[in-house]
C-alpha atoms as a PDB file:
ATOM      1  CA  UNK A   1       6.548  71.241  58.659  1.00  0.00           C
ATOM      2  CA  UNK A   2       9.829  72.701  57.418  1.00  0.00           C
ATOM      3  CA  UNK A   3      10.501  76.466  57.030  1.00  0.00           C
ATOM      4  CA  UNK A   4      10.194  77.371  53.151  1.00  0.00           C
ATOM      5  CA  UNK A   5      12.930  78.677  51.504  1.00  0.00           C
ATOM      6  CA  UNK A   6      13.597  81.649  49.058  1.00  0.00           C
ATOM      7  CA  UNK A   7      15.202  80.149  45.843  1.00  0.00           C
ATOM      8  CA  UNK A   8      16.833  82.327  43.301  1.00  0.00           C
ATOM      9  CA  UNK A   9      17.598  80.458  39.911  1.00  0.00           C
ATOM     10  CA  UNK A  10      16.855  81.937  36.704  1.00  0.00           C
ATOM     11  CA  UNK A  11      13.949  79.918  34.193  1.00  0.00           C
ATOM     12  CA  UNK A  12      14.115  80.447  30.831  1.00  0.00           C
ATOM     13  CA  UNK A  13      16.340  83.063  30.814  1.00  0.00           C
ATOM     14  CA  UNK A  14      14.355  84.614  33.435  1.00  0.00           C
ATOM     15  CA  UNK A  15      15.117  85.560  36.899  1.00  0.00           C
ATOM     16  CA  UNK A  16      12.724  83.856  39.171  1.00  0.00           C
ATOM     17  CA  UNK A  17      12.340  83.444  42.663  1.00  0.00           C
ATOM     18  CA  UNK A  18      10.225  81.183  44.720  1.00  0.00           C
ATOM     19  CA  UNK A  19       9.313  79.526  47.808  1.00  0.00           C
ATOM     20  CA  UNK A  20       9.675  75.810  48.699  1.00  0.00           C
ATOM     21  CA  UNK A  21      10.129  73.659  51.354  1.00  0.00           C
ATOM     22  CA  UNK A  22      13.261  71.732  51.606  1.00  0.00           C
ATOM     23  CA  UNK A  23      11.596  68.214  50.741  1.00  0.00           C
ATOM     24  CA  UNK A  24       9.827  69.561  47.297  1.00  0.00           C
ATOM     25  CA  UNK A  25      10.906  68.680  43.859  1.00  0.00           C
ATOM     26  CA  UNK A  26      11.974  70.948  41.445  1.00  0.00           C
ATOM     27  CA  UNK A  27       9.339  69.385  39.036  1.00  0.00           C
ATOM     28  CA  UNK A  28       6.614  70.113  42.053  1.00  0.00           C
ATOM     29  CA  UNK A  29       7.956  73.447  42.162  1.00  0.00           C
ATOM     30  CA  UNK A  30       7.788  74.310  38.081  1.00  0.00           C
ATOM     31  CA  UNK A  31       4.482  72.572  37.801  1.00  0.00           C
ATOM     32  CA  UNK A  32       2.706  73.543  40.915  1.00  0.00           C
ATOM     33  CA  UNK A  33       4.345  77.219  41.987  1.00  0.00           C
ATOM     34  CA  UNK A  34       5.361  78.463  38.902  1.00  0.00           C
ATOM     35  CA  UNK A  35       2.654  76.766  36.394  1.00  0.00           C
ATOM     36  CA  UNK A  36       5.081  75.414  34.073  1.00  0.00           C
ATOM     37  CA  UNK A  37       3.175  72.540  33.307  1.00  0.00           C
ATOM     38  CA  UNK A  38       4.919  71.792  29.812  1.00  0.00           C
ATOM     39  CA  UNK A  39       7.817  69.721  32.323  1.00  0.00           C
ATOM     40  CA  UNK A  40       5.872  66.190  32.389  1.00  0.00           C
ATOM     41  CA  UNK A  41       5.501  63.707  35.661  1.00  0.00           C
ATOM     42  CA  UNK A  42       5.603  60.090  34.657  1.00  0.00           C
ATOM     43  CA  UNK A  43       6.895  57.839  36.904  1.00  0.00           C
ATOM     44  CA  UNK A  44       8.582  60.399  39.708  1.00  0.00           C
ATOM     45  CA  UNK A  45      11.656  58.188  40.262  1.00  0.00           C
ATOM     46  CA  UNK A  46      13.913  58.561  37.654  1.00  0.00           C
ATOM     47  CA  UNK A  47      13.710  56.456  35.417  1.00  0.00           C
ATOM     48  CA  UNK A  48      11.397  57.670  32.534  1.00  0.00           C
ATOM     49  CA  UNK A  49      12.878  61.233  31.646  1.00  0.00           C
ATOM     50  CA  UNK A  50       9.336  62.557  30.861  1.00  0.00           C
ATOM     51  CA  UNK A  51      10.420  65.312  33.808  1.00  0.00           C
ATOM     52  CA  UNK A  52      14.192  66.296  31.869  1.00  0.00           C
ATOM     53  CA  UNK A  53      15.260  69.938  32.446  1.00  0.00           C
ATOM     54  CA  UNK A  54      18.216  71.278  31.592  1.00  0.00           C
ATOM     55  CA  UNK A  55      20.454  73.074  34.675  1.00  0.00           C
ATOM     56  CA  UNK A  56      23.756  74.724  33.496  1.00  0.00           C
ATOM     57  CA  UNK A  57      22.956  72.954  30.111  1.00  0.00           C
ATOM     58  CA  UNK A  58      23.045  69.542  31.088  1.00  0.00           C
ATOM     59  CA  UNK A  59      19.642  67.142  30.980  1.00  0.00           C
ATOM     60  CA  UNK A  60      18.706  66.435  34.500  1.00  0.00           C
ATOM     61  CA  UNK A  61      15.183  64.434  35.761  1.00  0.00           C
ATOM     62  CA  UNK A  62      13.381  67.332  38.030  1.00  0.00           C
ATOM     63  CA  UNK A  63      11.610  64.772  39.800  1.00  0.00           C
ATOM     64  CA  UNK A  64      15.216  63.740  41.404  1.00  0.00           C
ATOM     65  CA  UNK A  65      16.527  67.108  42.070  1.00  0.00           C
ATOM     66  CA  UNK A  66      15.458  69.621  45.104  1.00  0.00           C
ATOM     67  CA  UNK A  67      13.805  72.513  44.222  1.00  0.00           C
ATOM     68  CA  UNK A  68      16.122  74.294  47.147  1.00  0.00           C
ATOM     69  CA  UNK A  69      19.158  72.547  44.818  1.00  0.00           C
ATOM     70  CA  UNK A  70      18.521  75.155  41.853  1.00  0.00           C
ATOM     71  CA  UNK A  71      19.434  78.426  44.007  1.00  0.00           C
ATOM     72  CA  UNK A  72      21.646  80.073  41.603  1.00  0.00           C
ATOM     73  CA  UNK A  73      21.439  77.800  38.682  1.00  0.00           C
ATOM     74  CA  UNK A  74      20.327  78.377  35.067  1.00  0.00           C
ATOM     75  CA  UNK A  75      17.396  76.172  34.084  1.00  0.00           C
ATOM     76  CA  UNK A  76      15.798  75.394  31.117  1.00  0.00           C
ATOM     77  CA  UNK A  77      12.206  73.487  30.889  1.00  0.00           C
ATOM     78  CA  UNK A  78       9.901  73.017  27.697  1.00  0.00           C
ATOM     79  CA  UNK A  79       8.557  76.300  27.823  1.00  0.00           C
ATOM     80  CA  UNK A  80      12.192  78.044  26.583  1.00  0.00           C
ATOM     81  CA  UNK A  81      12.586  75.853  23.867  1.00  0.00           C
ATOM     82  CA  UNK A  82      10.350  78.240  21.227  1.00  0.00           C
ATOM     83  CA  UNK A  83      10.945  81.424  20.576  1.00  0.00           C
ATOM     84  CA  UNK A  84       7.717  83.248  21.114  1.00  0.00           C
ATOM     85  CA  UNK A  85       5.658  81.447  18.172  1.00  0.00           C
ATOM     86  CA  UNK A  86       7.992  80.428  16.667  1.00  0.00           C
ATOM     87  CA  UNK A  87       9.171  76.259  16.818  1.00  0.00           C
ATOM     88  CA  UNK A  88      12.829  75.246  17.723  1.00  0.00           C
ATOM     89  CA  UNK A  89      14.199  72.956  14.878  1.00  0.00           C
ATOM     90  CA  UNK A  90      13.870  69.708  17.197  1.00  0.00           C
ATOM     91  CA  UNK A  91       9.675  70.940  17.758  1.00  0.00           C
ATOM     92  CA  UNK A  92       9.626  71.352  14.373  1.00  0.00           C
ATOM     93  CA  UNK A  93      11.194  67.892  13.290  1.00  0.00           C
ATOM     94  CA  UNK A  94       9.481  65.943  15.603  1.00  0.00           C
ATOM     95  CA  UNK A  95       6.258  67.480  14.600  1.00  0.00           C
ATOM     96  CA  UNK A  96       6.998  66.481  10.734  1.00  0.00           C
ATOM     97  CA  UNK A  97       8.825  63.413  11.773  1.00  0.00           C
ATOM     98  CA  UNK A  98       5.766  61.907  13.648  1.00  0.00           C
ATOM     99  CA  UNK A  99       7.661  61.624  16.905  1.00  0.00           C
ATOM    100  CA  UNK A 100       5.225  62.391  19.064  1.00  0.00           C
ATOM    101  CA  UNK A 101       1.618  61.043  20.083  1.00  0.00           C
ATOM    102  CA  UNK A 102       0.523  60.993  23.832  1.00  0.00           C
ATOM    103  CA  UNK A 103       2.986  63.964  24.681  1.00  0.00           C
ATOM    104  CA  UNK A 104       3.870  62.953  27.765  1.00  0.00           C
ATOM    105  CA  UNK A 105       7.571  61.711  26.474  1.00  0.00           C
ATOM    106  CA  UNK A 106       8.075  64.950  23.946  1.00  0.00           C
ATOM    107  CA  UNK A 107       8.797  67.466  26.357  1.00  0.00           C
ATOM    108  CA  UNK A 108      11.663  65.286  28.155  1.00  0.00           C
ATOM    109  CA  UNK A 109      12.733  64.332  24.734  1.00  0.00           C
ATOM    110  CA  UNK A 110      13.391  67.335  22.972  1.00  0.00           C
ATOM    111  CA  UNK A 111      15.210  68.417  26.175  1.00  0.00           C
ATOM    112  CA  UNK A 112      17.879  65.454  26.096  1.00  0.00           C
ATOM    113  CA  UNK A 113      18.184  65.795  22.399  1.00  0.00           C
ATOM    114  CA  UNK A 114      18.632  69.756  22.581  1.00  0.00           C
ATOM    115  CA  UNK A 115      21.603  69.041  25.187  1.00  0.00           C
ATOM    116  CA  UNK A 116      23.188  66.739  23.050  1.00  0.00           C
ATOM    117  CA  UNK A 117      22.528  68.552  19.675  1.00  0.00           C
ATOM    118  CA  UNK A 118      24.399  71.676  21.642  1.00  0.00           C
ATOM    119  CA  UNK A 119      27.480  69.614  22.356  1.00  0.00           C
ATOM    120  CA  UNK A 120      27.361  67.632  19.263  1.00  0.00           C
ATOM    121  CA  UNK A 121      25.401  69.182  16.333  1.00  0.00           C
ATOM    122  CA  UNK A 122      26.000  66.005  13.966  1.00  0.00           C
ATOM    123  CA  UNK A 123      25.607  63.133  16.282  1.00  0.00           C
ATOM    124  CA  UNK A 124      25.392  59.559  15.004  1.00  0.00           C
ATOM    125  CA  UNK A 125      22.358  57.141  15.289  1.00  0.00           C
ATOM    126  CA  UNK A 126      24.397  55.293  18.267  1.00  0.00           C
ATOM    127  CA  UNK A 127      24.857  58.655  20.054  1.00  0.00           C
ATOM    128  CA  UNK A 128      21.394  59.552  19.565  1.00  0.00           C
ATOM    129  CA  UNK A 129      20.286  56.308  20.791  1.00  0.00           C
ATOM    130  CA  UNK A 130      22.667  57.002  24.125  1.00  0.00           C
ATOM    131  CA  UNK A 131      21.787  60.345  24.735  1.00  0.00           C
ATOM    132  CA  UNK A 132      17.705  59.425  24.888  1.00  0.00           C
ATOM    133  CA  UNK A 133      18.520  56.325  26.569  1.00  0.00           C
ATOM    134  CA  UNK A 134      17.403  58.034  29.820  1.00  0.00           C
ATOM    135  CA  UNK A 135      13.590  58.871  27.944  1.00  0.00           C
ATOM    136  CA  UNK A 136      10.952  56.151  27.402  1.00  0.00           C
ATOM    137  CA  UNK A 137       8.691  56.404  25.544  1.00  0.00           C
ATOM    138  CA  UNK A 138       5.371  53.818  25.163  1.00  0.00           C
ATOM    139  CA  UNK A 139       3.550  55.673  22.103  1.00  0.00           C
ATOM    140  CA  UNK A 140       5.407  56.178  19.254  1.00  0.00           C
ATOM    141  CA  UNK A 141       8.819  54.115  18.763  1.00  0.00           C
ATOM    142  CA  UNK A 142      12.143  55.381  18.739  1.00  0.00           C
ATOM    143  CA  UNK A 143      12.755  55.209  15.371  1.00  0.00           C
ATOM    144  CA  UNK A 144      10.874  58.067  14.450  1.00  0.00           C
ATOM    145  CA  UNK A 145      12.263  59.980  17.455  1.00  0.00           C
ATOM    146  CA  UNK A 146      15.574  59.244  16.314  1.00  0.00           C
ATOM    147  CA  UNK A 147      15.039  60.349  12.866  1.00  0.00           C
ATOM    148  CA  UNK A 148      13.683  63.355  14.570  1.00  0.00           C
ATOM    149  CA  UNK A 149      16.755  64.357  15.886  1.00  0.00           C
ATOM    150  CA  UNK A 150      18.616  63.560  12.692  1.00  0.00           C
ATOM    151  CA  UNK A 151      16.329  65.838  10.504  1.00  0.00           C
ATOM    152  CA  UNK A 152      17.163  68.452  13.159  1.00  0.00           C
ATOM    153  CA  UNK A 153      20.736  68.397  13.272  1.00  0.00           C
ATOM    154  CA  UNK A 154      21.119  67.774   9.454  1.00  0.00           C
ATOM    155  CA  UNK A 155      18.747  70.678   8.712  1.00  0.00           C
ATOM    156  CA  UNK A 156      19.569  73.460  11.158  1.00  0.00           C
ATOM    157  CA  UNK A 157      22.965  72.128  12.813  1.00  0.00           C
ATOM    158  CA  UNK A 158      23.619  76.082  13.397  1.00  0.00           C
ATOM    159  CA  UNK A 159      20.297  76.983  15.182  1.00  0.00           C
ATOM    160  CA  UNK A 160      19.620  73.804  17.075  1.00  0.00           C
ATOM    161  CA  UNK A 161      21.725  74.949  19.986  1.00  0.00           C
ATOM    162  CA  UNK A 162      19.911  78.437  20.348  1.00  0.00           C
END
């Protein structure tokens, strides 16, 4: 077995630290160590972005990156999205948009379109469409996740990047 290592990274706007061994995801590590459970394992590969996180802003699936990679970095999962009670604009649109069903996609979702909504508050259906290209979803459709993100960015362009 490999010696664990200290990581310091700051969650949420948090400073965290935690212990890991070299070989362990960062979605093992939110999930398992730090019981942030709202980050989503689907297919741990890559290729369904129900694990996105941001780090430094940028979507990124946890089940590809170390957990020993995030020393220093600034992450963002699910859980930072709200503010206390209250919904982030994408929650909130996808909730009255009825993009969501199974929840396993929603998390990873709102994460890619939050990234994108912060670089480009009035995206068009084709960038949408890009920027989630990286999510699957099996539930709902993508049309109503798309029109999601559109009700978000029309609605509250100005808070959608808090």
């Amino acid at each position: 077995m490999a010696k664990k290592r200290v990581v310091s990274t700051k969650i949420n706007g948090r400073p965290v630290e935690f212990l890991c061994e070299p070989r362990q995801t960062l979605l093992e590590v939110l999930r398992e160590s730090l019981d942030l459970i709202g980050t989503k394992e689907g297919c741990s590969n890559g290729n369904c972005g129900a694990c996105t996180v941001l780090i430094e802003g940028q979507p990124v699936d946890s089940c590809l990156v170390l957990a020993v990679e995030a020393e220093g970095a600034s992450i963002e999962t699910i859980e930072g999205v709200a503010k206390g009670s209250e919904l982030h604009p994408l929650q909130k649109a996808f909730l009255e948009e009825a993009a969501l069903q199974c929840g396993i996609c929603t998390p990873g979702l709102i994460m890619s379109a939050k990234a994108l909504l912060a670089k480009n508050p009035d995206p068009t259906e084709e960038e949408i469409r890009f920027a989630l290209a990286g999510n699957l979803c099996r539930c709902t459709g993508y049309d109503k996740i798309v029109r999601a993100v559109q009700s978000a960015a029309k609605c509250c362009a100005d808070t959608t990047a808090n």
